[in-house]
Protein backbone atom coordinates (compact mmCIF):
# COMPACT_ATOMS: atom_id res chain seq x y z
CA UNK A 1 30.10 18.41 -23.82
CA UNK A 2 26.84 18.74 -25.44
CA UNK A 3 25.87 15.24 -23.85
CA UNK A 4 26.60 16.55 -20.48
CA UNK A 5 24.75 19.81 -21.28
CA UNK A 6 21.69 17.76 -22.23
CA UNK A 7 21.97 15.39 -18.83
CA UNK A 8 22.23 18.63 -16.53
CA UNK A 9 18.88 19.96 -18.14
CA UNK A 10 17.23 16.74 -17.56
CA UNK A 11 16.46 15.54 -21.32
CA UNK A 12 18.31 12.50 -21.91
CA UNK A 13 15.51 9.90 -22.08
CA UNK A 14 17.09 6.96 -20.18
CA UNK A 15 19.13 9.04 -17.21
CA UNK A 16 17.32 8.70 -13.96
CA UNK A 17 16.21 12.37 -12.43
CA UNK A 18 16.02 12.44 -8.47
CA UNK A 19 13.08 13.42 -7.05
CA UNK A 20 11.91 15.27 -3.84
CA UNK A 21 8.81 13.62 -2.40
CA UNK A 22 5.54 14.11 -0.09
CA UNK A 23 4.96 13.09 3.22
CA UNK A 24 1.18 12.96 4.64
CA UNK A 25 0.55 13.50 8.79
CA UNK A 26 -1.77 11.46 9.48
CA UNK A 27 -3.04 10.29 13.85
CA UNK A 28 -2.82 6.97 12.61
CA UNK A 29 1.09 7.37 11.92
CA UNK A 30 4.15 6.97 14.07
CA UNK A 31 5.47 9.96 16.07
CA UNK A 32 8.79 11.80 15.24
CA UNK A 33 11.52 9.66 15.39
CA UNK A 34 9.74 6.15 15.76
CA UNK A 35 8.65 6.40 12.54
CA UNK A 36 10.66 4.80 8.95
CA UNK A 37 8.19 7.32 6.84
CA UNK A 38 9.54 10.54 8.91
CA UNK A 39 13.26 9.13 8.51
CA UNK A 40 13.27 8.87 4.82
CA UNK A 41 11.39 11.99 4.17
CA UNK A 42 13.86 14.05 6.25
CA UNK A 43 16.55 12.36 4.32
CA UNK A 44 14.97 13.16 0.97
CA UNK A 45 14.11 16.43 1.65
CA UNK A 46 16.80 17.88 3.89
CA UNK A 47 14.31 19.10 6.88
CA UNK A 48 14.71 18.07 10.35
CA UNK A 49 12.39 15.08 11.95
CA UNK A 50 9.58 16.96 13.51
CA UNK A 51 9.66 15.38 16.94
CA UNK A 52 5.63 15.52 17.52
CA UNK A 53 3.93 14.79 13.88
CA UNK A 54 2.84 11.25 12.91
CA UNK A 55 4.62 10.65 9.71
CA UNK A 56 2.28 8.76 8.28
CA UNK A 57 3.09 7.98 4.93
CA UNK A 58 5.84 8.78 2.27
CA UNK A 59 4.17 9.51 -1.30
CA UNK A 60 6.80 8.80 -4.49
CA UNK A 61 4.59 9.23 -7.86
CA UNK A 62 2.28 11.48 -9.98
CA UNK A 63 -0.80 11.72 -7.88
CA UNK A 64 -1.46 15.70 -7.38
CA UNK A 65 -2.49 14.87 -3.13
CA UNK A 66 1.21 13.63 -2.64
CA UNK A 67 3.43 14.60 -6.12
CA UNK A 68 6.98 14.41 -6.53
CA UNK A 69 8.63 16.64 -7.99
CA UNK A 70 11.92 16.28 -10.12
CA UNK A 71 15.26 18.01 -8.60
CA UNK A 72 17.62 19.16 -11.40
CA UNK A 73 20.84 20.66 -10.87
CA UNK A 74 20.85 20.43 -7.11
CA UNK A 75 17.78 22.22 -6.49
CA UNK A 76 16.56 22.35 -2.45
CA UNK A 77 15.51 25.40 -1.02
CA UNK A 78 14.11 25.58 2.24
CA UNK A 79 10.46 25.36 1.87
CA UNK A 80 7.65 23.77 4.45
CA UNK A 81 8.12 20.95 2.46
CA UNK A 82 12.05 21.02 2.72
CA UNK A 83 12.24 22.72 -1.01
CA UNK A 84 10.48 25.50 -2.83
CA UNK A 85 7.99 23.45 -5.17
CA UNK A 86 7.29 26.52 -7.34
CA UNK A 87 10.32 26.30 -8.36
CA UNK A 88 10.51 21.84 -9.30
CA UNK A 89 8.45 20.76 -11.73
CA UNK A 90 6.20 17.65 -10.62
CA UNK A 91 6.69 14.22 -12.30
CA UNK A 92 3.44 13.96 -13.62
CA UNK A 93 4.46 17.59 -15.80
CA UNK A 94 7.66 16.24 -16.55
CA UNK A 95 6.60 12.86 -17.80
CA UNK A 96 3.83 14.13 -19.91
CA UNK A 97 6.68 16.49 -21.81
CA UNK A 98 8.84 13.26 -22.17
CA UNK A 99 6.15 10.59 -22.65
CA UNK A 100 8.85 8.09 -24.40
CA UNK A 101 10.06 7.65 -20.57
CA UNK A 102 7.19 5.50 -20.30
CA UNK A 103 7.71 3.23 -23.30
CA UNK A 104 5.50 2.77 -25.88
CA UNK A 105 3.38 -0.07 -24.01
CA UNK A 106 2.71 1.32 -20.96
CA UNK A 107 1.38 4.79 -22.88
CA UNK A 108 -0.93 2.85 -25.07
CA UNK A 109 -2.17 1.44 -22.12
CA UNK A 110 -2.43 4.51 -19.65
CA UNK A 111 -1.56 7.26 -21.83
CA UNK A 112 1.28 9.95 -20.39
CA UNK A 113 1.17 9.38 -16.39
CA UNK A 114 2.41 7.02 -14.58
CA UNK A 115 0.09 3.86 -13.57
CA UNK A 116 1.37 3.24 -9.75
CA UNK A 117 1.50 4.88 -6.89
CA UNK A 118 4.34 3.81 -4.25
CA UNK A 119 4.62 4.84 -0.97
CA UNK A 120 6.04 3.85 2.70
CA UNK A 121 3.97 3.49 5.54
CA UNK A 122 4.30 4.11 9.41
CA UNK A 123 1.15 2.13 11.10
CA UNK A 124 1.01 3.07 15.08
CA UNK A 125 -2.18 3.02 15.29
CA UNK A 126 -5.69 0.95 13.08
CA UNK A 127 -6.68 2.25 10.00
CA UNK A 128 -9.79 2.01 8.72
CA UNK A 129 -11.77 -0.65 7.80
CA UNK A 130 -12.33 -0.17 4.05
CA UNK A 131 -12.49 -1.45 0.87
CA UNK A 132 -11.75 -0.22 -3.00
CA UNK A 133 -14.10 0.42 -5.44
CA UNK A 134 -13.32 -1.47 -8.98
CA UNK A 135 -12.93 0.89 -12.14
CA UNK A 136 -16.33 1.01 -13.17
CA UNK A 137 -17.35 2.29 -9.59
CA UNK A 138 -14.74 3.95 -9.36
CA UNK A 139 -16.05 5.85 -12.34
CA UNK A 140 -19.43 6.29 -11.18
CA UNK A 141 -18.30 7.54 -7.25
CA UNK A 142 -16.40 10.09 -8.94
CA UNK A 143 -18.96 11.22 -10.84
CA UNK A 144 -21.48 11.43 -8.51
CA UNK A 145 -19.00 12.70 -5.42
CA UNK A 146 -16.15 14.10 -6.84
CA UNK A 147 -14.94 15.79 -3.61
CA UNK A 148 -14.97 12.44 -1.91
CA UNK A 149 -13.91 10.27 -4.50
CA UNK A 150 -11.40 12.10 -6.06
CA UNK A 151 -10.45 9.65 -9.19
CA UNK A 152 -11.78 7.44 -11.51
CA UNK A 153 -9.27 4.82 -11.35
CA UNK A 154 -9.36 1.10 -9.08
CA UNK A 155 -6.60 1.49 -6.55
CA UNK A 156 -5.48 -2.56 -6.37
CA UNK A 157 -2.35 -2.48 -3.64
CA UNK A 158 -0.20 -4.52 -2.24
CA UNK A 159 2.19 -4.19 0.99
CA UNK A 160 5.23 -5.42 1.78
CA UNK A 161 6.11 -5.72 5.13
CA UNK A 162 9.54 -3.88 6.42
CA UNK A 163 8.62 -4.82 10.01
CA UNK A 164 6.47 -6.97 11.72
CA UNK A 165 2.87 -6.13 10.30
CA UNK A 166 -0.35 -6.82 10.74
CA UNK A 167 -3.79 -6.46 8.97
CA UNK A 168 -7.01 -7.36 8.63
CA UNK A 169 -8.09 -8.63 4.58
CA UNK A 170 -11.15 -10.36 3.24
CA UNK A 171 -13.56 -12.51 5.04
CA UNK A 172 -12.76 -15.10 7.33
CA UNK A 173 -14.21 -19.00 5.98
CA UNK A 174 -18.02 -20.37 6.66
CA UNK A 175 -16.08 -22.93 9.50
CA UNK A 176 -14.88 -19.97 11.39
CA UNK A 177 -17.59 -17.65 11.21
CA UNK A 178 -19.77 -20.44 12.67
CA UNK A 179 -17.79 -20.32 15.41
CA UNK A 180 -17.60 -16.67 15.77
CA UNK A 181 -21.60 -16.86 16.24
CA UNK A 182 -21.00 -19.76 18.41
CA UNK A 183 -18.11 -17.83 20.86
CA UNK A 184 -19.77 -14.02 19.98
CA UNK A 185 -23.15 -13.43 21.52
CA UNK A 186 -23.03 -9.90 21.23
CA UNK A 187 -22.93 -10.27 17.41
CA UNK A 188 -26.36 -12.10 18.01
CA UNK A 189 -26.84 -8.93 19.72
CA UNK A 190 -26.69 -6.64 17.23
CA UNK A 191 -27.71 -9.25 13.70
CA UNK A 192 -30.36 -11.32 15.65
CA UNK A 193 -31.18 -14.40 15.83
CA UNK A 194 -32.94 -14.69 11.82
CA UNK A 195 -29.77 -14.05 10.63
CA UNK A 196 -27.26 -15.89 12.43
CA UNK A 197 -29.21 -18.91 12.14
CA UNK A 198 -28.79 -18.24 8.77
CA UNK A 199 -24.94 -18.88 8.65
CA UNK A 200 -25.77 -21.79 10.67
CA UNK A 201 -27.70 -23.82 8.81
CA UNK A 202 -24.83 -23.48 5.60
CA UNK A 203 -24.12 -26.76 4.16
CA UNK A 204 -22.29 -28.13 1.13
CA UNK A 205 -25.38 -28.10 -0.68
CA UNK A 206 -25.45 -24.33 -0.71
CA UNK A 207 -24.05 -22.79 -3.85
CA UNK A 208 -21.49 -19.92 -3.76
CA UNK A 209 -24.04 -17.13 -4.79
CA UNK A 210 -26.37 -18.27 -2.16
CA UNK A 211 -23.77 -18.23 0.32
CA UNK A 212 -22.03 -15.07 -0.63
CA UNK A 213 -25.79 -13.46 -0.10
CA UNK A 214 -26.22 -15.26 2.98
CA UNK A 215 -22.72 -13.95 4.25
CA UNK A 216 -23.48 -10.28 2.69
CA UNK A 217 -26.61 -9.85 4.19
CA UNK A 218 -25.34 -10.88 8.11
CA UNK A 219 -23.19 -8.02 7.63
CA UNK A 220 -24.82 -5.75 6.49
CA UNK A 221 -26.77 -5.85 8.80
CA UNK A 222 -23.95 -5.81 11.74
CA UNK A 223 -22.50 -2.55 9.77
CA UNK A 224 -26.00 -0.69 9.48
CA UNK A 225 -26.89 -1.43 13.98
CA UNK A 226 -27.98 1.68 15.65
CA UNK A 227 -25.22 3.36 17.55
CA UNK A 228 -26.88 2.68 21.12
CA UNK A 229 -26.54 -1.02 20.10
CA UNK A 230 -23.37 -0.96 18.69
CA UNK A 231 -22.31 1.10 21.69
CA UNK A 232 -23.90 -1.50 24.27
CA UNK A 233 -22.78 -4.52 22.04
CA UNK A 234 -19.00 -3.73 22.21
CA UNK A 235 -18.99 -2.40 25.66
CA UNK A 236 -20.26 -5.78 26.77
CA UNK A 237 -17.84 -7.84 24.63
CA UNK A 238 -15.84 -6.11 26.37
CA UNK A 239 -16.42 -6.85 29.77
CA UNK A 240 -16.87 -10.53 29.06
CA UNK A 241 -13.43 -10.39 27.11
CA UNK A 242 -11.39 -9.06 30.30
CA UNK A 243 -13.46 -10.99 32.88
CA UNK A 244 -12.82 -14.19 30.38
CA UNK A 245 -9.13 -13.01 31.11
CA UNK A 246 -8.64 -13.83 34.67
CA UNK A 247 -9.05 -17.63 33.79
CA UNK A 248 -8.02 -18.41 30.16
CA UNK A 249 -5.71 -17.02 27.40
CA UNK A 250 -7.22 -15.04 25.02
CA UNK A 251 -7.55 -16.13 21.12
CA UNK A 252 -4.83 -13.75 18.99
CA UNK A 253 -8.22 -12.21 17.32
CA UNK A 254 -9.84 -11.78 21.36
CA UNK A 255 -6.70 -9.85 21.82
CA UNK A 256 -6.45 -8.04 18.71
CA UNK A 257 -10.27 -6.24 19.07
CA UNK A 258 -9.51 -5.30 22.80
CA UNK A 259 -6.77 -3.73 21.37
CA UNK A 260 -9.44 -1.52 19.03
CA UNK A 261 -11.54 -1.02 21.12
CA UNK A 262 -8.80 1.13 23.06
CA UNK A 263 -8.04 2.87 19.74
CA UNK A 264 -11.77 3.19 18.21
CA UNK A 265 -14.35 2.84 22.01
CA UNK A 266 -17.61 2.05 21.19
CA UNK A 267 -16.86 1.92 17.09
CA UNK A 268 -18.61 -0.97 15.05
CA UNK A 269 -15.47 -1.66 13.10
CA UNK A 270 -14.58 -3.21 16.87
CA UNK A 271 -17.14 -6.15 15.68
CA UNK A 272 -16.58 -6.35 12.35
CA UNK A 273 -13.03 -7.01 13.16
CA UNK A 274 -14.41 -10.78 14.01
CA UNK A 275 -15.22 -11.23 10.28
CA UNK A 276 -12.40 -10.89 8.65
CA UNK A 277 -8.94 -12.44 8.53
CA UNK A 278 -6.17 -11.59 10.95
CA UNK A 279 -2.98 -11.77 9.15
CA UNK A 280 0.08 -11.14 10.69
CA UNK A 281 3.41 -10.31 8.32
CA UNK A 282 7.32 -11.37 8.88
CA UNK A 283 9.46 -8.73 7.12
CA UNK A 284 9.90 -9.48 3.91
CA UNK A 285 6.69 -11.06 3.42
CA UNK A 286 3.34 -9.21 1.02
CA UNK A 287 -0.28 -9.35 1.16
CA UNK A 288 -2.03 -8.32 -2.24
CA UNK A 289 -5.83 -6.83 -2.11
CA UNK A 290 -7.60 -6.81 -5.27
CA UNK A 291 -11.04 -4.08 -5.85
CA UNK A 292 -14.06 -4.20 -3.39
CA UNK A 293 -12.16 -6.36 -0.77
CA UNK A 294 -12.26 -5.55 2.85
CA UNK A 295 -9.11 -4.82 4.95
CA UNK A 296 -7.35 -2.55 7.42
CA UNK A 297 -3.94 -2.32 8.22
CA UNK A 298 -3.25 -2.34 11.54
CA UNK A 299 0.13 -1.98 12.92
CA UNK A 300 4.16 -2.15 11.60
CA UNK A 301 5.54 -0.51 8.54
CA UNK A 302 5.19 -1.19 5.03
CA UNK A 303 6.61 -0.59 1.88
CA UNK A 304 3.18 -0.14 -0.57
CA UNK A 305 2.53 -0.22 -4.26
CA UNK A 306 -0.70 0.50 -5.82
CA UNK A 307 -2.56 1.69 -9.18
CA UNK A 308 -2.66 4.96 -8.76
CA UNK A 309 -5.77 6.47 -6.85
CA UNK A 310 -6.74 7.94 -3.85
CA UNK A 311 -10.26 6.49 -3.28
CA UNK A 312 -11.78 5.32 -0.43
CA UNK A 313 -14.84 3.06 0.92
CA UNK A 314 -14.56 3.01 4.28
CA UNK A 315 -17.17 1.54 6.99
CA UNK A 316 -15.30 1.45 10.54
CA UNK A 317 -12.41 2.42 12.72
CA UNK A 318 -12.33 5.61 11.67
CA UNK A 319 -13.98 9.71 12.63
CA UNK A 320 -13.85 9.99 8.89
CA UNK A 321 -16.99 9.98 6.43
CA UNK A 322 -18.13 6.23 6.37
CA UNK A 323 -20.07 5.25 3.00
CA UNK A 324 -21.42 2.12 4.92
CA UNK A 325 -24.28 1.02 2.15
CA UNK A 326 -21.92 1.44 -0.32
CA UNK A 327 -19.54 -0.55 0.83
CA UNK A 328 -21.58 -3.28 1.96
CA UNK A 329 -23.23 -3.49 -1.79
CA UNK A 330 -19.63 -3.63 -3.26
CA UNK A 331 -17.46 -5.99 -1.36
CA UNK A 332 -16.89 -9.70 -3.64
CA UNK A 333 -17.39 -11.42 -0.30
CA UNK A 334 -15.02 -13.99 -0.91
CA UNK A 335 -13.99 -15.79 1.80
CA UNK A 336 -11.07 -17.68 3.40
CA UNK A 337 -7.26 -16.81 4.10
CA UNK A 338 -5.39 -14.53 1.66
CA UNK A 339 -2.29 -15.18 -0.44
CA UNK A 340 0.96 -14.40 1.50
CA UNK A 341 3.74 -13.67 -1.15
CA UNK A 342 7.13 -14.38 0.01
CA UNK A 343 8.73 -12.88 -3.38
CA UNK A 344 10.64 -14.86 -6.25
CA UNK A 345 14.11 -14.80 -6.06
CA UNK A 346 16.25 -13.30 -8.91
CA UNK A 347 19.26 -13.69 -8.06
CA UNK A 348 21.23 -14.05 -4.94
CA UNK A 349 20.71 -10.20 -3.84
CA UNK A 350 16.90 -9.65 -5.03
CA UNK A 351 13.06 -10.40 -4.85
CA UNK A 352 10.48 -10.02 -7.30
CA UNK A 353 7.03 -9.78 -5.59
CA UNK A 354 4.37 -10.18 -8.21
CA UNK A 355 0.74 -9.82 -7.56
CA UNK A 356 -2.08 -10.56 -10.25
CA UNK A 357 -2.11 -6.57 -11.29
CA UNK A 358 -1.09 -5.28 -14.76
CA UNK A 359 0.03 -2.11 -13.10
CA UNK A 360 3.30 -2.69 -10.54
CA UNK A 361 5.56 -5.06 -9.01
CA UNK A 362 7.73 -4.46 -5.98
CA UNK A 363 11.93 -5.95 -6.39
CA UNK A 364 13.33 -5.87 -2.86
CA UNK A 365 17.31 -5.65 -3.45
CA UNK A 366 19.94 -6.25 -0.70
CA UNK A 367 23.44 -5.58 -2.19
CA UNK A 368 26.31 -6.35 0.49
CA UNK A 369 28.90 -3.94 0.88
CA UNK A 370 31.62 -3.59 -2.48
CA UNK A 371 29.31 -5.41 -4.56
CA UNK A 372 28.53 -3.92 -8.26
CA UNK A 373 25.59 -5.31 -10.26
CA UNK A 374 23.86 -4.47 -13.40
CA UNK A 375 19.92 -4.11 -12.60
CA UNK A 376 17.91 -5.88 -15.47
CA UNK A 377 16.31 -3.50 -18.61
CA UNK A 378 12.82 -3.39 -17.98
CA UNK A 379 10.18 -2.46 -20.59
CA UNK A 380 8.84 0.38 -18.32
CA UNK A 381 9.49 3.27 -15.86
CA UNK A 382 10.47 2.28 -12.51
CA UNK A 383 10.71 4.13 -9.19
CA UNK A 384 13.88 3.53 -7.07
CA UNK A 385 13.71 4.02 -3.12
CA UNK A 386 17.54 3.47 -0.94
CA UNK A 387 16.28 2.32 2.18
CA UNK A 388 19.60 1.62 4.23
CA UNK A 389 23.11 2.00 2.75
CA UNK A 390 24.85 4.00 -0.20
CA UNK A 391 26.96 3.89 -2.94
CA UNK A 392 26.47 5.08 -6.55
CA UNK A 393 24.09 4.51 -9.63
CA UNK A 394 24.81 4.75 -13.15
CA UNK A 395 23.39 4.11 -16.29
CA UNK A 396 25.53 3.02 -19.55
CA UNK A 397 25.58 6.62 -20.96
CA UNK A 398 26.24 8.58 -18.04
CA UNK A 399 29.94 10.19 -17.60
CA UNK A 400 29.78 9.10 -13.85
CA UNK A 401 27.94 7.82 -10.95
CA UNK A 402 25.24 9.40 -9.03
CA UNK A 403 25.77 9.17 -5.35
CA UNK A 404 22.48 7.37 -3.69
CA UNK A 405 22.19 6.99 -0.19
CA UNK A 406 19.23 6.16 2.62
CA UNK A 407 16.56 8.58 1.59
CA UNK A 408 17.82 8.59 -2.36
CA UNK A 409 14.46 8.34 -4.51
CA UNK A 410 15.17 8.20 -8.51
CA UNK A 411 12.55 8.05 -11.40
CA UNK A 412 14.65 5.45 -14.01
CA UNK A 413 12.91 5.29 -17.75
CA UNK A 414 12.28 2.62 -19.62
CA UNK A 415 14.63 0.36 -21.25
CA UNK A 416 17.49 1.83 -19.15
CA UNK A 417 20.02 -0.31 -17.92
CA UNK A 418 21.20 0.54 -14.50
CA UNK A 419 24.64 -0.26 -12.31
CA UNK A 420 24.83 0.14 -8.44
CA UNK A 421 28.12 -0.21 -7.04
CA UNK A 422 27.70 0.18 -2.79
CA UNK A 423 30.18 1.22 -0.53
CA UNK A 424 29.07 0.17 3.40
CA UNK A 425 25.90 -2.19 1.47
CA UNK A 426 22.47 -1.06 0.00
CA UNK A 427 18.65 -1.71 0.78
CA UNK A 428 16.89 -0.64 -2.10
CA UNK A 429 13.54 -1.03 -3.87
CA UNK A 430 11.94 -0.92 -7.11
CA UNK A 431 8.45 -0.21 -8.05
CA UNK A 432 7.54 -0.81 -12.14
CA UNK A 433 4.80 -1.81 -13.89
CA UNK A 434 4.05 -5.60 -13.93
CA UNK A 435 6.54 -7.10 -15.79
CA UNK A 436 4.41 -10.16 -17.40
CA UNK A 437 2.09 -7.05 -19.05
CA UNK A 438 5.45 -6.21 -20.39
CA UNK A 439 7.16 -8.99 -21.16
CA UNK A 440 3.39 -10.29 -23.40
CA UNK A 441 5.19 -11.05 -26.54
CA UNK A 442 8.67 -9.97 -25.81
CA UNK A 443 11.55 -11.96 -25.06
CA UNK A 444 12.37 -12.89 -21.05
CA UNK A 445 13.61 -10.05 -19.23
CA UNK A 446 17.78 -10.23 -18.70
CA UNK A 447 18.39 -10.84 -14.81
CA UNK A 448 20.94 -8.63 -13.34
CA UNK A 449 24.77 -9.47 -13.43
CA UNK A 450 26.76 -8.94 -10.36
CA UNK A 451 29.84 -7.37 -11.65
């Protein structure tokens, strides 16, 4: 009895806690019922879909512009946010009162919050072209803008792709953006001719500095045009573009900045589009984006894990505040396609997706129907998010299972091991900290056990 007493009041160290979560609006997000992020939030909160908001994105973590907060004893009220958060404690409060949930590594590290941020997105519509900063600008933005840059931390991410998505990420190679200036006047247009000649005349006897300069200075200059040119520049890519229609097909990236130029008319992230990669996503597959690299997602939805920050470079395809000289100092300007992850299977029923960050990894976990598995110990918390499906949880000390459905998010602690048993078949994921940063002088991590 005293056990279950303890559970119910939320202090035994390795029992999950449910948690209610935040949902941002945002014009770039999918409208009412279109939209994964609105689904799951209405599920996890108990409020209806509201049938004209872009559901943007769904927030599960510690960060104070999108907390969760942890549900004990059945607590919902009724809320604007589907519950009465005066009366929930966030995570962030809760963890730092029970630090051990962390385990001992990842507080030496970090100290008493939790080091990733994991969210869903619902992409309708561009967003902007951006980049960001690394920690030690990350330090100094905040410093010097604290309303704008709101944290101190780096914010590397990584999305994994629930649909078909696409995105723009890092600079395209020296081959391709010869050809650009080749196929592109109106980049001439707007860089001149000193410039693009520069990127012309790049050999194999350049070194990577002096291209990387070469390749930073051609767009930073394209970034910092006048608006009348930028205006006149895309306006007449434009026309060339659809008259160009009417007797060829269109490249994917031709396509792709007509497309913009509907969403963002006369904006010079419509140009600077050209420069960087076009990657397109097949569910299941992740794109990684480490500090000061250019991207912008563009369409689908995502499942997305980062460190956790909020800040922000951005430069184009957006009404927002664009820090265009800083972002053109900070990019690495490394060039060429990006790493597509397609995950490392586990087992039979789950992916590990792993990118080159100390702070998260994303397990993608497809349990088909009556199945029961034990989910491996890990050395660190984890965040659990039901994305199709239900069934129960349950850890080794609890007196029964928690029912988890479509909507079910759960903050597990560390070194708790974890059944699911499903009833019609589950779609779950898990966001922890990286497991090689935990696993540095421990013994390999036990893969689950389908029961």
């Amino acid at each position: 009895m005293e056990q279950e007493a303890t559970k119910k009041n939320g202090n035994i160290e390795n029992e999950p806690v449910r948690l209610r979560c935040s949902v941002q609006y945002s014009d770039w997000g999918k409208i009412g019922k279109d939209s994964k992020v609105a689904r799951l939030f209405s599920l996890n909160s108990g409020l209806e879909i509201e049938p004209s908001r872009h559901s943007a994105e769904l927030w599960m973590g510690t960060h104070e512009s999108g907390p969760s907060y942890v549900v004990e004893n059945g607590q919902i009220g009724g809320g604007s946010s589907g519950f009465d958060s005066a009366s929930l404690k966030t995570l962030k409060s809760w963890i730092s009162e029970n630090p051990s949930v962390l385990g001992s590594k990842v507080v030496e590290k970090w100290g008493t919050d939790l080091p990733f941020l994991f969210k869903v997105l619902s992409v309708a519509k561009a967003l902007s072209i951006q980049a960001h900063p690394d920690k030690e600008l990350a330090s100094a933005l905040h410093k010097a803008k604290p309303k704008l840059y709101r944290d101190d931390n780096h914010k590397p991410e990584m999305a994994l792709a629930l649909t078909e998505f696409e995105a723009l990420c890092g600079f395209v190679s020296i081959e391709e953006l010869k050809d650009l200036l080749h196929d592109v006047p109106e980049i001439i247009d707007l860089v001149g001719n000193a410039e693009a000649n520069e990127v012309l005349l790049i050999n194999e006897q350049y070194d990577e500095n002096r291209v990387k300069a070469i390749l930073q200075s051609i767009f930073t200059q394209l970034m910092t045009a006048s608006e009348n040119a930028i205006t006149e520049a895309v306006s007449k890519m434009k026309q060339r573009l659809n008259m160009d229609t009417k007797v060829r097909c269109l490249t994917d990236k031709e396509q792709l900045v007509l497309r913009l130029e509907k969403q963002y008319p006369a904006d010079i992230g419509v140009m600077s589009a050209l420069f960087l990669n076009y990657v397109k996503l097949n569910p299941g597959e992740a794109l990684y984006l480490g500090a000061n690299e250019p991207h912008a997602y563009i369409s689908g939805e995502c499942i997305e894990c980062m460190a956790t920050s909020d800040n922000v470079v951005r430069a184009g395809l957006t009404p927002k505040y664009r820090d265009v000289q800083i972002l053109c100092s900070m990019l690495t300007y490394k060039q060429g396609f990006p790493e597509i992850l397609q995950g490392v299977l586990l087992n039979p029923y789950t992916k590990r997706y792993l990118p080159p960050f100390d702070e998260f990894e994303v397990d993608h976990c497809i349990l088909p129907q009556g199945t029961s598995a034990i989910l491996p110990v890990v050395q660190g918390p984890s965040i659990f998010l039901v994305t199709a499906g239900d069934g129960t949880m349950q850890t080794r000390t609890g007196l029964s299972g928690e029912m988890i459905s479509e909507g079910s998010v759960l903050f597990v602690p560390s070194n708790t091991e974890i059944t699911v048993t499903t009833r019609e078949g589950m779609q779950l994921f898990r966001a922890g900290v990286n497991s090689k940063f935990l696993s540095e002088n421990e013994a390999e991590e036990v893969p689950f056990v389908t029961l």
